[in-house]
Protein backbone atom coordinates (compact mmCIF):
# COMPACT_ATOMS: atom_id res chain seq x y z
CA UNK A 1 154.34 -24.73 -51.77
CA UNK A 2 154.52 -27.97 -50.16
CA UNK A 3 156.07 -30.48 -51.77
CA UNK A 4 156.55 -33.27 -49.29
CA UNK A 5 154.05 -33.40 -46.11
CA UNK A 6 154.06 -35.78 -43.39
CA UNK A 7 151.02 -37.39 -41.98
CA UNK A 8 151.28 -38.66 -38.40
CA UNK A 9 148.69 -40.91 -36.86
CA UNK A 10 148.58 -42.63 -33.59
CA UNK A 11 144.79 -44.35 -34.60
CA UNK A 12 142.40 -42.79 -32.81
CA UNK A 13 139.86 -40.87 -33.93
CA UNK A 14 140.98 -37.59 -33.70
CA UNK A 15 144.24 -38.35 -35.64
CA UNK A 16 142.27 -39.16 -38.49
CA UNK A 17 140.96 -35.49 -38.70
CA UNK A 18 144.84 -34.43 -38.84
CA UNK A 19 145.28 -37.71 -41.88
CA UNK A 20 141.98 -36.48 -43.37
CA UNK A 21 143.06 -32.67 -43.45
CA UNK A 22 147.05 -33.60 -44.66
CA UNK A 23 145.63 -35.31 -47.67
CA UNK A 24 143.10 -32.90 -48.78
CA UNK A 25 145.70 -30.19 -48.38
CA UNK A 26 148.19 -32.94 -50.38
CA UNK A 27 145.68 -33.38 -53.24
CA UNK A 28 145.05 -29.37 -53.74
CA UNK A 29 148.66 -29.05 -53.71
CA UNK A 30 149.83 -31.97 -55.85
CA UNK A 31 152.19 -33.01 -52.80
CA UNK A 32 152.98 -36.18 -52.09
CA UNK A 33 152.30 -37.82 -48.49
CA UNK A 34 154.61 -39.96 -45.49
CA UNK A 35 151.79 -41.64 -43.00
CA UNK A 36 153.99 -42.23 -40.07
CA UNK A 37 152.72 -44.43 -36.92
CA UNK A 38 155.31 -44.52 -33.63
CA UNK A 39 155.10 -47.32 -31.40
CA UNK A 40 157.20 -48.47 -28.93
CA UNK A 41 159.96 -50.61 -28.47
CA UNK A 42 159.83 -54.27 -26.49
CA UNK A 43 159.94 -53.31 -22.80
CA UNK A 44 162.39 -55.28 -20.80
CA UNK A 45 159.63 -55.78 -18.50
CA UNK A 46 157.08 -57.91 -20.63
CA UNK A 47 154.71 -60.27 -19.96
CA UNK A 48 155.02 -61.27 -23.56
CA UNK A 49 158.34 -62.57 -25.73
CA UNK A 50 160.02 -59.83 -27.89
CA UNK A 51 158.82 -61.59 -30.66
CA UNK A 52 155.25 -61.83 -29.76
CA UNK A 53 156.01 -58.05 -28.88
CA UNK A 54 157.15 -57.01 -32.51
CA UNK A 55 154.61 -59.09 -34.42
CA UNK A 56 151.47 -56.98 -32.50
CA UNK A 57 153.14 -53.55 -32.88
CA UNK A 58 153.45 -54.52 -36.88
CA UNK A 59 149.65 -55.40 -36.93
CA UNK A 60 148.77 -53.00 -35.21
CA UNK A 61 150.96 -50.08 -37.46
CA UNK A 62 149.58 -52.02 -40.66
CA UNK A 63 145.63 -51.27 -39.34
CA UNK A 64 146.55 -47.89 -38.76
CA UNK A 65 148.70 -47.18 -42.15
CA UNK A 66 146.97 -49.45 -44.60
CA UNK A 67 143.50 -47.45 -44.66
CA UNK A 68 145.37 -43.92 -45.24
CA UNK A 69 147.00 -46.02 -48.38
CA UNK A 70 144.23 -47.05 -49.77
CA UNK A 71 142.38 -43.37 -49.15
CA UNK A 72 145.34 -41.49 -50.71
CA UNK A 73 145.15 -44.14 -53.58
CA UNK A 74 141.36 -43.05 -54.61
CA UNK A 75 142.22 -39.34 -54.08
CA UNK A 76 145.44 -39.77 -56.48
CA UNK A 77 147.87 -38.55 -53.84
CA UNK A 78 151.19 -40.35 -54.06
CA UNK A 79 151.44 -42.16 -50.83
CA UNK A 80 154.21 -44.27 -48.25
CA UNK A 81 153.41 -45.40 -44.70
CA UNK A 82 156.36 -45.55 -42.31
CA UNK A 83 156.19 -48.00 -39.06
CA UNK A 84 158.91 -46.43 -36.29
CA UNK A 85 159.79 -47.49 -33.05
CA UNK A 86 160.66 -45.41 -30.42
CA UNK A 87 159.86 -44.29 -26.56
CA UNK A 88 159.14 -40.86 -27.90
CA UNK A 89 156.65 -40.83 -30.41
CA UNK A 90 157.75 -36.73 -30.93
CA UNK A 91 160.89 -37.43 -31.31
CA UNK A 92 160.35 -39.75 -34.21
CA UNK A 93 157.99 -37.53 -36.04
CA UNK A 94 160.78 -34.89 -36.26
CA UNK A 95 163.63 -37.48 -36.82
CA UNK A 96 161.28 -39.24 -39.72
CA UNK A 97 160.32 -36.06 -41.26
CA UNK A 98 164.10 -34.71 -41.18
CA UNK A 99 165.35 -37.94 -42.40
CA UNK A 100 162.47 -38.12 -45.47
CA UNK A 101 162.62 -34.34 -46.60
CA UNK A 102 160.09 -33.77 -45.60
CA UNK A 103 158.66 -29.62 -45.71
CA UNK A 104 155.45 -29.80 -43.35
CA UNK A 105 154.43 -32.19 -41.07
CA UNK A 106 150.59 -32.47 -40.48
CA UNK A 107 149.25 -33.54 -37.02
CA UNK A 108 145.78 -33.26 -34.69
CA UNK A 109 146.14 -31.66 -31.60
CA UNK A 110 146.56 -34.88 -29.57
CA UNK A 111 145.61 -38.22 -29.86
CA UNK A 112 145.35 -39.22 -25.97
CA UNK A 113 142.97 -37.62 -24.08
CA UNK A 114 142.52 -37.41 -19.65
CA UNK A 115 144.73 -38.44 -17.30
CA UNK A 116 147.44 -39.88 -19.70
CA UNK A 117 147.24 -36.93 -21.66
CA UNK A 118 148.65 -34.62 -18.42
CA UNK A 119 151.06 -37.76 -17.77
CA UNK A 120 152.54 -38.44 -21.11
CA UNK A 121 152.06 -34.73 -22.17
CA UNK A 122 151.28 -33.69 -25.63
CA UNK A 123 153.37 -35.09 -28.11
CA UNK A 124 151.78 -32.43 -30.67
CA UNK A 125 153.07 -29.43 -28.33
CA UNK A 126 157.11 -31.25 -28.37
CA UNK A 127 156.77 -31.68 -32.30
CA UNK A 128 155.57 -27.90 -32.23
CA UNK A 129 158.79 -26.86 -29.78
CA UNK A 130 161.63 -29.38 -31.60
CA UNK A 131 160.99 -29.03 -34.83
CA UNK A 132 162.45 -26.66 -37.39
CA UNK A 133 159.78 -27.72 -40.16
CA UNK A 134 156.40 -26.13 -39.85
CA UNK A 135 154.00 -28.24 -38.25
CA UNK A 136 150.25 -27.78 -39.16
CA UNK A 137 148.43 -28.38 -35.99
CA UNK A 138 144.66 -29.84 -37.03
CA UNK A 139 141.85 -29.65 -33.85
């Protein structure tokens, strides 16, 4: 049914139920899996160099990619992590998932929570609205 599914993660917590969810589904369905992580470009207003900037978005991405590697290793689900960079982390979810050929894309029902949430709005609810590949929503 699904042959390529795409995994998004931000880190937190309830993420993890949408990574955990993707790669059972992956492994029933012999599909293999994108883990994509979105952070954001250097802003020109920075305490810190661009450099500085770049190297603790990497880290950061590794953390949050290398762990659904390793998982999707032991469960024999094929497996790729994807670092992108952009203001909108929506809009590279459905970019990334257009771009890879990708047929679902697999995602909890937000990863911020509070006051940011109603700020920054769900990024789960624009990935529902912009994309023209299903989106599994996991809560």
């Amino acid at each position: 049914m699904y042959i390529h599914i795409l995994l998004t993660t931000d880190g937190s917590e309830l993420a993890q139920r949408g990574v955990d969810h993707g790669l059972r589904l992956a492994k029933e369905l012999g599909s293999k899996v994108t883990a994509l992580t979105v952070t954001r470009p250097y802003p020109l207003r920075s305490a810190t160099t661009a450099d500085a900037w770049e190297a603790g978005q990497k880290e950061h991405a590794d953390e949050v990619l290398a762990p659904i590697r390793k998982v999707a290793f032991k469960m024999g689900v094929q497996a790729h992590v994807v670092h992108a960079k952009n203001e909108s982390a929506a809009e590279a979810i459905v970019e990334t998932a257009q771009k890879l050929g990708c047929d679902l894309i697999v995602m909890a029902s937000h990863g911020r929570r509070g006051v940011t949430r109603l700020l920054l709005g769900s990024q789960t609810a624009e990935v529902v609205q912009s994309s023209a590949i299903p989106v599994l929503v996991v809560r």
